[in-house]
N, C-alpha and C. Protein backbone atom coordinates (compact mmCIF):
# COMPACT_ATOMS: atom_id res chain seq x y z
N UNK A 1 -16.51 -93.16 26.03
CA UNK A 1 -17.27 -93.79 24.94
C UNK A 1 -16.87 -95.26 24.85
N UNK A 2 -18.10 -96.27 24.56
CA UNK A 2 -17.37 -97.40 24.67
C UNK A 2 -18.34 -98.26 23.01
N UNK A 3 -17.48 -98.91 22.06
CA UNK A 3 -17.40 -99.27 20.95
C UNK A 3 -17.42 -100.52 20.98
N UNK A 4 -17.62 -101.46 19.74
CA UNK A 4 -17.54 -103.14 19.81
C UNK A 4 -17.35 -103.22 18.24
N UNK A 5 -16.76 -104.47 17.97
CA UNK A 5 -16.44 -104.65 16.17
C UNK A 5 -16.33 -106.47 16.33
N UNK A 6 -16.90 -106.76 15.37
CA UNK A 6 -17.12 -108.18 15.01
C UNK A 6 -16.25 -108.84 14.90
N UNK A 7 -15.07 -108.13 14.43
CA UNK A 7 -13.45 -108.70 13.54
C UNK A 7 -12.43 -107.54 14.21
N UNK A 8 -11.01 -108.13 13.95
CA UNK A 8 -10.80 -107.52 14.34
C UNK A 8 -10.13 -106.23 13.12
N UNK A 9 -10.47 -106.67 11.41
CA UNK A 9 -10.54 -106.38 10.15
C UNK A 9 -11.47 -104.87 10.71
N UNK A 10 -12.24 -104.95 10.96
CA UNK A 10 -13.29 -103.71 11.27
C UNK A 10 -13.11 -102.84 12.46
N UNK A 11 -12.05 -103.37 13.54
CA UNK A 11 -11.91 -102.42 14.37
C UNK A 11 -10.83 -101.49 13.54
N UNK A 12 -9.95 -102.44 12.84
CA UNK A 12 -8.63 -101.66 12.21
C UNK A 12 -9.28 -100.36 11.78
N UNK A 13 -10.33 -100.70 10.49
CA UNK A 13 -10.44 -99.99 9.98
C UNK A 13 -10.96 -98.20 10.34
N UNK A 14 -12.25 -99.02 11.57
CA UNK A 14 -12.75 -98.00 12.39
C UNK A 14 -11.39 -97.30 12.79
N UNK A 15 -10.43 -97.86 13.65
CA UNK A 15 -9.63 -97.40 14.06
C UNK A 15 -8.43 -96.16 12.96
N UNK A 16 -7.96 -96.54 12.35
CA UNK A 16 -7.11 -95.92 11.09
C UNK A 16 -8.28 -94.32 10.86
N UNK A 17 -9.62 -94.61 10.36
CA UNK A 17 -10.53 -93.83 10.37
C UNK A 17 -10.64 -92.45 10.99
N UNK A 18 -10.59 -92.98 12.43
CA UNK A 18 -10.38 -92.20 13.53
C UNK A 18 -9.55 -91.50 13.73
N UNK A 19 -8.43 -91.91 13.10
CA UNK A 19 -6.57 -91.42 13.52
C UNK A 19 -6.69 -90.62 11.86
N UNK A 20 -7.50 -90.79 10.93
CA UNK A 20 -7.59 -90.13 9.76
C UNK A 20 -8.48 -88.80 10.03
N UNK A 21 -9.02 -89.36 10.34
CA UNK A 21 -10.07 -87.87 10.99
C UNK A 21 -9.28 -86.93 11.86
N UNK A 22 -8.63 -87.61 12.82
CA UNK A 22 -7.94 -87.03 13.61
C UNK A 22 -6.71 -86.00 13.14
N UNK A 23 -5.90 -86.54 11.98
CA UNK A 23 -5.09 -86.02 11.23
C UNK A 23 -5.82 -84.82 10.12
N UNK A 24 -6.86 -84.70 9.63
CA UNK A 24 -6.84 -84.05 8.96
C UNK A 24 -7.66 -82.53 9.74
N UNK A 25 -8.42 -83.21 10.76
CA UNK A 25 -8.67 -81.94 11.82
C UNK A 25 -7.41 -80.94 12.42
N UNK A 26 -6.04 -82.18 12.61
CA UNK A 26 -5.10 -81.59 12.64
C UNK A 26 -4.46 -80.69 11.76
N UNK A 27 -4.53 -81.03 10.65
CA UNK A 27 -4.39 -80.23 9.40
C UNK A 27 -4.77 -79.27 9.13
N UNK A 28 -6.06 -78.93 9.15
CA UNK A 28 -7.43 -77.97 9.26
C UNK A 28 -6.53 -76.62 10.30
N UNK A 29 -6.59 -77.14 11.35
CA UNK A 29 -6.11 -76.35 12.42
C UNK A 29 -4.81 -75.43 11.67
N UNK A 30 -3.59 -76.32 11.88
CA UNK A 30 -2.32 -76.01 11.00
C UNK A 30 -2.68 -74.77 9.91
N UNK A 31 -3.22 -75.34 9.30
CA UNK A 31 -3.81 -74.45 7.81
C UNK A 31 -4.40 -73.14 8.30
N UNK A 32 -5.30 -73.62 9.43
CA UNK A 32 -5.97 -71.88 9.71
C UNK A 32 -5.24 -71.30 10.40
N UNK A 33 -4.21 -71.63 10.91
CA UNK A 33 -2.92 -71.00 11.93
C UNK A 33 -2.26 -70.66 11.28
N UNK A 34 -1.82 -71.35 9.80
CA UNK A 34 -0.89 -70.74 8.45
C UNK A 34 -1.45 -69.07 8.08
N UNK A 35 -2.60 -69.39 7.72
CA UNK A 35 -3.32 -68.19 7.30
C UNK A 35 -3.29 -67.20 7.68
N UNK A 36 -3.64 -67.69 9.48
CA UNK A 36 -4.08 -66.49 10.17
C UNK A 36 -2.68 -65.54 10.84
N UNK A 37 -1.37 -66.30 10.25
CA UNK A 37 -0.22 -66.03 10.71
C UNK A 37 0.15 -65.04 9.46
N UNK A 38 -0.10 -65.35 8.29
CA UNK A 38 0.24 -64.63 6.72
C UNK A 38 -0.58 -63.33 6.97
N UNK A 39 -1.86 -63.53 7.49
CA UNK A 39 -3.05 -62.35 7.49
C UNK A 39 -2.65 -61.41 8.53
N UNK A 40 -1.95 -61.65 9.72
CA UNK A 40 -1.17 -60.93 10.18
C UNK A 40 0.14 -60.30 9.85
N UNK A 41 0.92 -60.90 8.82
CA UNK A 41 2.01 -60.23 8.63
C UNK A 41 1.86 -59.45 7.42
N UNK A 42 0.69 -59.81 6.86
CA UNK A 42 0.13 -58.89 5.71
C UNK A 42 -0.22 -57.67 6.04
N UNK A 43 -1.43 -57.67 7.43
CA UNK A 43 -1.84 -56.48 8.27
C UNK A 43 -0.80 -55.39 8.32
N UNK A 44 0.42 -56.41 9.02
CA UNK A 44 1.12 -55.38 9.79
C UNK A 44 2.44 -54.98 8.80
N UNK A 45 1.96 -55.50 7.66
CA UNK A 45 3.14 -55.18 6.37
C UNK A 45 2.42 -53.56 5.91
N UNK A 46 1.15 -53.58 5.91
CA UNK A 46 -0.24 -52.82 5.47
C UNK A 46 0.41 -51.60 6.19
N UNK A 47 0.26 -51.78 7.72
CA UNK A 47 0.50 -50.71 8.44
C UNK A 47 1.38 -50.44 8.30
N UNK A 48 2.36 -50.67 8.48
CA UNK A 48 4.17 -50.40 7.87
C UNK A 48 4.05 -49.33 6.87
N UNK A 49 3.55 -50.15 5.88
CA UNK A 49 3.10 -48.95 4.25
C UNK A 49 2.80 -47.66 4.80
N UNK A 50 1.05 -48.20 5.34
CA UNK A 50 0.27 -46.87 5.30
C UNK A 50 1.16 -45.76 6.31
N UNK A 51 1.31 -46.33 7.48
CA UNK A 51 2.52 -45.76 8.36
C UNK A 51 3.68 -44.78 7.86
N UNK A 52 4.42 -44.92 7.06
CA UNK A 52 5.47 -44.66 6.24
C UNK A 52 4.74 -43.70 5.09
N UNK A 53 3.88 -43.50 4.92
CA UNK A 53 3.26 -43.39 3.45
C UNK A 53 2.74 -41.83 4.14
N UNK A 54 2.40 -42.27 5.24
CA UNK A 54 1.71 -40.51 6.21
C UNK A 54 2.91 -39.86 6.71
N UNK A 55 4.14 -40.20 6.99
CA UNK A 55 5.04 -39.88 7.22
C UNK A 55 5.25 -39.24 6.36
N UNK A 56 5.91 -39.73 5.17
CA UNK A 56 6.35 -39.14 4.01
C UNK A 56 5.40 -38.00 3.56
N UNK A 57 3.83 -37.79 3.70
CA UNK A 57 3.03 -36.64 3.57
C UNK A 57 3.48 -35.11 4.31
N UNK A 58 3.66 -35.99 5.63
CA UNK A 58 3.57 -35.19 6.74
C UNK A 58 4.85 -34.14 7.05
N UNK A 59 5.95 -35.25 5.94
CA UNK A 59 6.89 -34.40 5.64
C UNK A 59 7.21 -33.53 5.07
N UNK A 60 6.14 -33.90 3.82
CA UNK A 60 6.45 -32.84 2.50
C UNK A 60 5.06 -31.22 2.89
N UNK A 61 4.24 -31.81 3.85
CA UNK A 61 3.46 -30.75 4.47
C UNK A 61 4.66 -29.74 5.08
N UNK A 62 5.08 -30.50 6.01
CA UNK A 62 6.14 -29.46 7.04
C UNK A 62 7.13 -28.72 5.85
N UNK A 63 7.75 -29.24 4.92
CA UNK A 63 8.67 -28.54 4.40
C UNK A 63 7.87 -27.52 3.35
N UNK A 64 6.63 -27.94 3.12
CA UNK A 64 6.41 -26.83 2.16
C UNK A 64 5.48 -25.91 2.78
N UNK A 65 5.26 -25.87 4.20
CA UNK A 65 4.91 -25.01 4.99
C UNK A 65 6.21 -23.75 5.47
N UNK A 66 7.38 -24.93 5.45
CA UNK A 66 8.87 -23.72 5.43
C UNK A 66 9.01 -23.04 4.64
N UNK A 67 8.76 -23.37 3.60
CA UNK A 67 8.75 -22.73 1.93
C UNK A 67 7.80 -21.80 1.95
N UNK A 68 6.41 -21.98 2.27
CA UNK A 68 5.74 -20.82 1.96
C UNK A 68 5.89 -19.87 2.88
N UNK A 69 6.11 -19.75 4.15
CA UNK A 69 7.02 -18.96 5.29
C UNK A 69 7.94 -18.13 5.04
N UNK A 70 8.70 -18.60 4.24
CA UNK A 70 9.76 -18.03 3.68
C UNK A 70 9.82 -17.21 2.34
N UNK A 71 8.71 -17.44 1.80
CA UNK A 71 8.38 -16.57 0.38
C UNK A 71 7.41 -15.49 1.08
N UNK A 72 6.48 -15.80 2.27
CA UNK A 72 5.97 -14.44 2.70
C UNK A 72 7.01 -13.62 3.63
N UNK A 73 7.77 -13.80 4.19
CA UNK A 73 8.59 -12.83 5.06
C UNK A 73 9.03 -12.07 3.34
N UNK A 74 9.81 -13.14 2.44
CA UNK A 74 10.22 -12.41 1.56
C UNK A 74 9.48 -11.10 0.48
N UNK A 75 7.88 -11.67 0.19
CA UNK A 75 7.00 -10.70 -0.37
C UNK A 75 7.08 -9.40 0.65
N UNK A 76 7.04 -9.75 2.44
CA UNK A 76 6.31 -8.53 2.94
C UNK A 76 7.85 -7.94 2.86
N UNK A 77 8.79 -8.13 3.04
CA UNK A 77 10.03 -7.01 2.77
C UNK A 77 10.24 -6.69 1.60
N UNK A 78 9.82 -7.22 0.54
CA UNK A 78 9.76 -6.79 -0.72
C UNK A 78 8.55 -5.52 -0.83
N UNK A 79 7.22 -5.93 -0.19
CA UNK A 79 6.44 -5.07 -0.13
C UNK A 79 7.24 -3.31 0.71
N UNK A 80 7.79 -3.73 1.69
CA UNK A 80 8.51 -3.00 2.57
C UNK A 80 9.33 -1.54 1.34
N UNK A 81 10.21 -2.66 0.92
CA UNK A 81 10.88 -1.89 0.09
C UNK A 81 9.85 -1.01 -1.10
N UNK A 82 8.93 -1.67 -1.85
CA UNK A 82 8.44 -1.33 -2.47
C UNK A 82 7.54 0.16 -2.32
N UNK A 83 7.15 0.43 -0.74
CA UNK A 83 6.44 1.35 -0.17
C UNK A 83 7.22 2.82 0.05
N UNK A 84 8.71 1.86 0.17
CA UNK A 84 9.93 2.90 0.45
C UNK A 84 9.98 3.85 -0.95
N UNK A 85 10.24 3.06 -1.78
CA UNK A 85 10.38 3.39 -3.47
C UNK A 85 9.25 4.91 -3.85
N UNK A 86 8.53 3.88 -3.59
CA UNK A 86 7.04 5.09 -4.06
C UNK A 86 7.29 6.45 -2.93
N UNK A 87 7.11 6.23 -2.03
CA UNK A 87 7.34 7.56 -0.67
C UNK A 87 8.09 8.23 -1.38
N UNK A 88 9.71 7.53 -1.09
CA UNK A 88 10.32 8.51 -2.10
C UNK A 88 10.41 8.91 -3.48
N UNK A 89 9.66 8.52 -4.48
CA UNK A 89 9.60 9.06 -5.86
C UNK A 89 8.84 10.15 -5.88
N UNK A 90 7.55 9.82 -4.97
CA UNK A 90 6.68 10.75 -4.81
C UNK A 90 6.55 12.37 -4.07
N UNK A 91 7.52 11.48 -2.95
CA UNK A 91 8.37 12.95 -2.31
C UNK A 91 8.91 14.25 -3.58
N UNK A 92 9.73 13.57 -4.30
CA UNK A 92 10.50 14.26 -5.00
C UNK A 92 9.87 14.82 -6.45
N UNK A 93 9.01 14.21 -6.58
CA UNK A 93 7.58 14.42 -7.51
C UNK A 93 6.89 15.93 -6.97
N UNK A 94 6.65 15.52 -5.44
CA UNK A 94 5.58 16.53 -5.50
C UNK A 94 5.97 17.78 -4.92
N UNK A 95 7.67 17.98 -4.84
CA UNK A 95 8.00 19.30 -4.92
C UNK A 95 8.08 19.90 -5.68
N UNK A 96 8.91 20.16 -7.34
CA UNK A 96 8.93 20.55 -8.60
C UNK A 96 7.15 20.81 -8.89
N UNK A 97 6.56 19.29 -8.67
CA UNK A 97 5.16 19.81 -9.18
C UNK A 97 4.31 21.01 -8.45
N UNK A 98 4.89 21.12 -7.16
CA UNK A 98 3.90 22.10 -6.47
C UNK A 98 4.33 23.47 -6.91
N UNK A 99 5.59 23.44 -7.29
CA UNK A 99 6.14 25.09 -7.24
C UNK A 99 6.22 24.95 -8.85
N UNK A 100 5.60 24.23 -9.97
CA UNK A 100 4.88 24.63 -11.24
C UNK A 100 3.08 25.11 -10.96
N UNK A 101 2.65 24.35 -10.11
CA UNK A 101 1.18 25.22 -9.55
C UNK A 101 1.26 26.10 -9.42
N UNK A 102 2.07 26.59 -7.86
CA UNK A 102 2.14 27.71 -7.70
C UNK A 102 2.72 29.15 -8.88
N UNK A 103 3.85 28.60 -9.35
CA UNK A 103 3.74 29.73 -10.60
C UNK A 103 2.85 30.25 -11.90
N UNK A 104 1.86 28.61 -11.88
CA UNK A 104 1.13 28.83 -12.42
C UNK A 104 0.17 29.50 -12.36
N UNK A 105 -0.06 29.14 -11.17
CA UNK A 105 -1.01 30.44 -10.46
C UNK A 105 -0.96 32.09 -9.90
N UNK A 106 0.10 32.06 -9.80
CA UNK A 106 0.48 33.37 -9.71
C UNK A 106 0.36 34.11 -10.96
N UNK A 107 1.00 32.93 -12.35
CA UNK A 107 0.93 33.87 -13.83
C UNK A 107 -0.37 34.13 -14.09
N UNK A 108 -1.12 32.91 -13.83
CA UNK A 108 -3.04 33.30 -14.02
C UNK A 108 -3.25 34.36 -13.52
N UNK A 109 -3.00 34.85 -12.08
CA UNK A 109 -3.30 36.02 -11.81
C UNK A 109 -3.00 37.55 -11.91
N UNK A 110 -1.55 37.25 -12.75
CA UNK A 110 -0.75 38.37 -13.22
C UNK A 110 -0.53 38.55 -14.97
N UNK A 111 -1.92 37.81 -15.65
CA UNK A 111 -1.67 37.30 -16.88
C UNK A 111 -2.55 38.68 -17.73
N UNK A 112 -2.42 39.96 -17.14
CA UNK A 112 -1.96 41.57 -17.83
C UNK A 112 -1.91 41.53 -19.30
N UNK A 113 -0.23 40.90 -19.85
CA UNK A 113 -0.21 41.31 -20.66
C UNK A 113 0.18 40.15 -21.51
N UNK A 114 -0.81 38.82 -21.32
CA UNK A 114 -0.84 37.31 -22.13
C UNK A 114 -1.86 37.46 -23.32
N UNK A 115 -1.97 37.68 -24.57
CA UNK A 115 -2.30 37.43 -25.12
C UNK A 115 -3.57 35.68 -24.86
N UNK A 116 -5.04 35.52 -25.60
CA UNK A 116 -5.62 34.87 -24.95
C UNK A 116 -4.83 33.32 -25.25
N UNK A 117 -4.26 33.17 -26.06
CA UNK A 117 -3.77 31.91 -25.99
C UNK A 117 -2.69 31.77 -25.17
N UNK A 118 -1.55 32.88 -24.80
CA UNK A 118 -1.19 32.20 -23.70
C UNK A 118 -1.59 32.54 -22.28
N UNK A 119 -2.51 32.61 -22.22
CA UNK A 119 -3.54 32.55 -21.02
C UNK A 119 -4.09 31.24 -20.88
N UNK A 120 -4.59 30.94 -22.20
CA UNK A 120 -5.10 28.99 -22.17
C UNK A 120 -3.50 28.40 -21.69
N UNK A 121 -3.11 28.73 -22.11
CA UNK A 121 -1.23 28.21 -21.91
C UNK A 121 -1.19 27.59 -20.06
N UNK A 122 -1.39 29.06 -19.40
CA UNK A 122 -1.00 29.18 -18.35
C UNK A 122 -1.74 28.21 -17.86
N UNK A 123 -3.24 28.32 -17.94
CA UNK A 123 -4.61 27.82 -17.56
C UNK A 123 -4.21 25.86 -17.55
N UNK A 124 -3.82 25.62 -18.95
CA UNK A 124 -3.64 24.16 -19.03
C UNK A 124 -2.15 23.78 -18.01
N UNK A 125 -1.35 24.51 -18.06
CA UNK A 125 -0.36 24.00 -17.18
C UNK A 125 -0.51 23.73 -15.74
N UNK A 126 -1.40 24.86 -15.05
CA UNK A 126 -1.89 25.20 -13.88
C UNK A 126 -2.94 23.99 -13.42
N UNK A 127 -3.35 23.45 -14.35
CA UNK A 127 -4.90 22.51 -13.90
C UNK A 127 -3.94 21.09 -14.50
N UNK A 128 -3.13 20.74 -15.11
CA UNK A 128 -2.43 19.91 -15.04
C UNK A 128 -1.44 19.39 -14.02
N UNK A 129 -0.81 20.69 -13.75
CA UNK A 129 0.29 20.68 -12.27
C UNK A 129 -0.87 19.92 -11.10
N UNK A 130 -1.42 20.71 -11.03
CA UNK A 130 -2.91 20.62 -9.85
C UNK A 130 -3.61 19.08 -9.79
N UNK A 131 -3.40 18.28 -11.35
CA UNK A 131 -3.78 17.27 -11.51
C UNK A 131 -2.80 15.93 -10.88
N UNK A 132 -1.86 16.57 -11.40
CA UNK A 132 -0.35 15.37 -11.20
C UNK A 132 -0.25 15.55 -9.58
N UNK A 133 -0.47 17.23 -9.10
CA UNK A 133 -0.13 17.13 -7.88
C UNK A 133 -0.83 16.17 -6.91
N UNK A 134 -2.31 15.82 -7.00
CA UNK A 134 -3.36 15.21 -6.36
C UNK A 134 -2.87 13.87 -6.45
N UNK A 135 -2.28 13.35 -7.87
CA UNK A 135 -2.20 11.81 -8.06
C UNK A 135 -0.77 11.49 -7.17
N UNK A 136 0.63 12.56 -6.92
CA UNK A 136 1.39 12.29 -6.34
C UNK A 136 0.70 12.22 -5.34
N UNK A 137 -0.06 13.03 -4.27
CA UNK A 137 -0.24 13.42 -2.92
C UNK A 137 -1.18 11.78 -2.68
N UNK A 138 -1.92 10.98 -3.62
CA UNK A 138 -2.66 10.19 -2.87
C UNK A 138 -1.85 8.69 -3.04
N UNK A 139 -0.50 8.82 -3.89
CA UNK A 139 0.67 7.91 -4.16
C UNK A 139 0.86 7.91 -2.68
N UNK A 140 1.18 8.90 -1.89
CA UNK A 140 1.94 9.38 -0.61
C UNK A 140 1.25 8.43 0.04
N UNK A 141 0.10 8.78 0.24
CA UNK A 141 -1.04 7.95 1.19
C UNK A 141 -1.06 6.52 1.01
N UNK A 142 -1.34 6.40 0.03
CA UNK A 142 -1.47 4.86 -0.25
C UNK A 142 0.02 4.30 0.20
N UNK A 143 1.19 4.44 -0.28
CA UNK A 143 2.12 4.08 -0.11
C UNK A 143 2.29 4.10 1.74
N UNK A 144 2.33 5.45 2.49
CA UNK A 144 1.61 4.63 4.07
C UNK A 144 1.02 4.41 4.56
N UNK A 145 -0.25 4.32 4.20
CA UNK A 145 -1.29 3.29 4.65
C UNK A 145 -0.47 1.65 4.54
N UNK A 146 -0.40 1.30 3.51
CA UNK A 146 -0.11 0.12 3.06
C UNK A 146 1.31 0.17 3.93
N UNK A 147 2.09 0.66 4.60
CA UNK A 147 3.46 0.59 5.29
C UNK A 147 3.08 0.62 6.69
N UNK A 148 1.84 0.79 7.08
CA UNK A 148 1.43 1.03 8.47
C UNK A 148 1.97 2.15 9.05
N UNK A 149 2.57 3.53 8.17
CA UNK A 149 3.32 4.52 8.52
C UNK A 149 2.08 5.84 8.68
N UNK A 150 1.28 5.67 8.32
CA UNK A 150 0.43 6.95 8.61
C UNK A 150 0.04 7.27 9.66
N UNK A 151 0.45 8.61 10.07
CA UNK A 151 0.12 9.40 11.02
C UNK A 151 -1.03 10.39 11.28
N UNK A 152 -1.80 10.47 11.87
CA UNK A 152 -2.68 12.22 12.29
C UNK A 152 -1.84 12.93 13.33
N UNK A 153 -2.44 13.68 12.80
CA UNK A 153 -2.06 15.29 13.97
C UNK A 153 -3.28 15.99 14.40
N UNK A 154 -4.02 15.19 15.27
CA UNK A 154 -5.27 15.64 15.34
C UNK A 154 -5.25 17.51 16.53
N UNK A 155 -6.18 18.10 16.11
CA UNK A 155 -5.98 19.12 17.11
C UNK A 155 -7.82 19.71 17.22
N UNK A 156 -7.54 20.69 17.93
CA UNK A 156 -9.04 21.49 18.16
C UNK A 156 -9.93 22.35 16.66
N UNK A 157 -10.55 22.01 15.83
CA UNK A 157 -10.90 22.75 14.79
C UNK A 157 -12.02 23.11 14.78
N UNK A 158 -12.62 23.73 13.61
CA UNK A 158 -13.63 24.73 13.64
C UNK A 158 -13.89 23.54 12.34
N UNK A 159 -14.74 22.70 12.57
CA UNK A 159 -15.34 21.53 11.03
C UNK A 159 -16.00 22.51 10.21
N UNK A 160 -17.04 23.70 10.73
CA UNK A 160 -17.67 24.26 9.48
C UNK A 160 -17.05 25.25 8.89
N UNK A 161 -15.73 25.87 9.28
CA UNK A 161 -14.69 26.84 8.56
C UNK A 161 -14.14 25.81 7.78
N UNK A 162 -13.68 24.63 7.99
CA UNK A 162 -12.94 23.02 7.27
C UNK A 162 -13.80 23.14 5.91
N UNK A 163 -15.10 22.85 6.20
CA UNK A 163 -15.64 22.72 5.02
C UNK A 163 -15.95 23.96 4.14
N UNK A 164 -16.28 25.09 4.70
CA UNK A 164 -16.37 26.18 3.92
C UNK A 164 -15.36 26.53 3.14
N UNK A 165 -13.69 26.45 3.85
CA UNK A 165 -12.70 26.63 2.78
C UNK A 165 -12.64 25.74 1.85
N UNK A 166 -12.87 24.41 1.78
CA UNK A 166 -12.88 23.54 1.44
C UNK A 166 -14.25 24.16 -0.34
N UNK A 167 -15.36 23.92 0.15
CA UNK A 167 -15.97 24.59 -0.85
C UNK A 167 -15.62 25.85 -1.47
N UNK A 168 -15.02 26.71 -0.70
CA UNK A 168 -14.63 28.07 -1.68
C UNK A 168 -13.59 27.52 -2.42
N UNK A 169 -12.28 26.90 -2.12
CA UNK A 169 -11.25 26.36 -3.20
C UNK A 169 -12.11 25.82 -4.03
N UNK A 170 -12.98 25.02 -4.18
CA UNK A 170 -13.58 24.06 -5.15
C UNK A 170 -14.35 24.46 -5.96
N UNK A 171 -14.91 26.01 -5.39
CA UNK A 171 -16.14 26.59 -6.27
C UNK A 171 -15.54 27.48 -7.37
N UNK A 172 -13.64 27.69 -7.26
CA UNK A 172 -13.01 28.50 -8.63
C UNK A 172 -13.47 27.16 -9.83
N UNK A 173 -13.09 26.14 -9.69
CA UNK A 173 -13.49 24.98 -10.36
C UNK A 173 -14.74 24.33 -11.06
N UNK A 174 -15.64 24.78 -10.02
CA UNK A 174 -16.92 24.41 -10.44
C UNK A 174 -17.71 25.69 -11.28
N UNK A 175 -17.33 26.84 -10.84
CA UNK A 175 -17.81 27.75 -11.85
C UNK A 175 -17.28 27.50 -13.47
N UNK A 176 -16.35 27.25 -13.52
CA UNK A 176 -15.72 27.54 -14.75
C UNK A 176 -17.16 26.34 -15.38
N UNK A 177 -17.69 25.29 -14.52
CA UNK A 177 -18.35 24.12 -15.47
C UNK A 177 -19.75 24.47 -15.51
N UNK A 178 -19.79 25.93 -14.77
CA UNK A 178 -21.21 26.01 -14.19
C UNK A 178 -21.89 25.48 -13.13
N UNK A 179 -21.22 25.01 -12.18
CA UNK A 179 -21.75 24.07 -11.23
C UNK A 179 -21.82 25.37 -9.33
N UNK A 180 -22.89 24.95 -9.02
CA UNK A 180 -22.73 26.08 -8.12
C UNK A 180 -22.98 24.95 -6.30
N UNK A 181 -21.93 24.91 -5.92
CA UNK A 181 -22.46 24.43 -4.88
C UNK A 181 -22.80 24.68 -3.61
N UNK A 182 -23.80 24.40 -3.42
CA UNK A 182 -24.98 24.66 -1.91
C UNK A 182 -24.32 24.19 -0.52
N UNK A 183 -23.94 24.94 0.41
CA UNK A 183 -23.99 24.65 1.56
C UNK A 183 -24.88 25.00 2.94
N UNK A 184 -25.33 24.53 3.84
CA UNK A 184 -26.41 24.76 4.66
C UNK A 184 -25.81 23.80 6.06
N UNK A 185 -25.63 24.12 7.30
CA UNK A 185 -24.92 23.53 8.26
C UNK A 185 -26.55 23.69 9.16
N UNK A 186 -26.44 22.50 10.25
CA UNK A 186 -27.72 22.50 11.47
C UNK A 186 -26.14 21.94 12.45
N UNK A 187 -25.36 22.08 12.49
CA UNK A 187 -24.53 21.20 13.25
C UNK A 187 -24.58 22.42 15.16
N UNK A 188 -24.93 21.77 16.17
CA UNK A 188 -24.84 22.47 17.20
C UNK A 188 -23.61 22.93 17.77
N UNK A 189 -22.45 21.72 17.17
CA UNK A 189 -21.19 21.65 17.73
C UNK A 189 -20.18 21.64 16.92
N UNK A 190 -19.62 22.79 16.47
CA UNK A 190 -18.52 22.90 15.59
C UNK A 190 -17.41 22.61 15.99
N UNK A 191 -16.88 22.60 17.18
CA UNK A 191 -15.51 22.68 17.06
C UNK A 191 -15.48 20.79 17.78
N UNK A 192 -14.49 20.33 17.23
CA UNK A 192 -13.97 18.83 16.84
C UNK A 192 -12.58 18.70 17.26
N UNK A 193 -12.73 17.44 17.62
CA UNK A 193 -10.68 17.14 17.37
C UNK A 193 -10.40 16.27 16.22
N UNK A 194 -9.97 17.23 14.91
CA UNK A 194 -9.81 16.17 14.18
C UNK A 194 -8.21 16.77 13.22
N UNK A 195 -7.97 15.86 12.23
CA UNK A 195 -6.57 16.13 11.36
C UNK A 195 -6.98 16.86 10.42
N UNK A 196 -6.75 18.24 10.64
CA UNK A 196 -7.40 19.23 9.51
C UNK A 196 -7.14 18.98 7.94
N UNK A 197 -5.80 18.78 8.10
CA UNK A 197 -5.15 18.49 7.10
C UNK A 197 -6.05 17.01 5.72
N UNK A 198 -5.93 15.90 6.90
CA UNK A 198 -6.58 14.75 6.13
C UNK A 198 -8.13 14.95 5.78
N UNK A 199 -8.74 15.84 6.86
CA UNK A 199 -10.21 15.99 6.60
C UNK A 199 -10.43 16.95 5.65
N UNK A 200 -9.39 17.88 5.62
CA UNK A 200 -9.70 18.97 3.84
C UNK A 200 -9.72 17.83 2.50
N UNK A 201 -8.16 17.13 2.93
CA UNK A 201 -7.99 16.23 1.65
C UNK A 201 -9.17 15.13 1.18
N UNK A 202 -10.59 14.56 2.47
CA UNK A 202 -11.51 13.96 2.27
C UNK A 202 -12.74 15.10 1.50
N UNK A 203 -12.55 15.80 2.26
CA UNK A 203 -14.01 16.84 1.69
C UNK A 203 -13.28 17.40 -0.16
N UNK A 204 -12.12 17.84 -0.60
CA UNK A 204 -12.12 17.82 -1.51
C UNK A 204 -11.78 16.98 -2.69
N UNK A 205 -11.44 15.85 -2.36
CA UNK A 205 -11.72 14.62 -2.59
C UNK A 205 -13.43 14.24 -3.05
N UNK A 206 -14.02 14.32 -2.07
CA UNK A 206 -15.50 14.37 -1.92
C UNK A 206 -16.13 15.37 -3.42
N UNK A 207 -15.85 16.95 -3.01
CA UNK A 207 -16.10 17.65 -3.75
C UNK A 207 -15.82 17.47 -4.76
N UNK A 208 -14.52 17.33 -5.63
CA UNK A 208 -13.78 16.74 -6.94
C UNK A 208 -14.47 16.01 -7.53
């Protein structure tokens, strides 16, 4: 670039001008390099935080993931025990109660020379025993089901003798209410492999 000045009053000035301009472009620069140096250590102050801040989450995740780990092992052995408890209360429940049925039933049938009230006597003890006995016997169940302890004993059976005894026990019961119940089989194939035992306790269950 080439310039001219009348004086040399006017080159000064041009000149100074120039070196003023020059300085404050310099400045300009400086200033946005200040900034852009703060805006970075702000950033990375930011990340630091947020950094530290997920940490500290990530911690209190993990430890209270140990914690709840540790309260379920503790519920399911508590449950454990708890299954134990019942088995055995119920065990010991439903011996005494069975051999008050059974005498009860034997007196019902030998009740000769009972006057009629203690015949109701016998009658209420007998259908009470019979009652408690059912609520121990399905304590039993529930208590291993819920222990993962239940077993079958499955074998070869006759399903429509299953259910027929099954209805004759049930029909001393239902007469007394008047209730008469109907059976009628189309089945081609009677004999099954199943747990005689659990499949009486469903059909009179059912029936009940």
């Amino acid at each position: 670039s080439v310039f001219g000045s009348y004086s040399i009053m006017d080159f000064n000035k041009f000149f100074d001008g120039i070196l003023r301009l020059n300085n404050e472009q310099v400045n300009t620069i400086r200033n946005l390099e200040k900034e852009k140096s703060l805006s970075d250590l702000n950033k990375e102050r930011r990340n630091t935080e947020f950094f530290n801040s997920i940490s500290s989450i990530n911690n209190e995740l993990v430890d209270t993931q140990r914690e709840l780990t540790k309260k379920n092992a503790e519920l399911i052995e508590l449950n454990k025990l708890k299954n134990q408890f019942v088995g055995m209360a119920a065990h010991d429940l439903r011996n005494p109660l069975g051999s008050i049925y059974a005498l009860s039933t034997l007196l019902g049938e030998d009740s000769g020379g009972f006057n009629s009230e203690q015949k109701e006597f016998v009658n209420v003890i007998k259908d009470l025993s019979s009652f408690k006995l059912k609520l121990v016997t399905d304590l039993l169940d529930i208590s291993a089901i819920e222990s993962g302890t239940i077993s079958l004993k499955p074998e070869i059976a006759d399903i429509e003798d299953t259910i027929k005894s099954s209805i004759s026990l049930n029909n001393l019961m239902a007469e007394k209410k008047k209730i008469h119940i109907n059976y009628s089989s189309s089945l081609k194939s009677k004999t099954i492999v199943i747990d005689k035992g659990k499949i009486t306790q469903v059909i009179n269950n059912l029936l009940s």
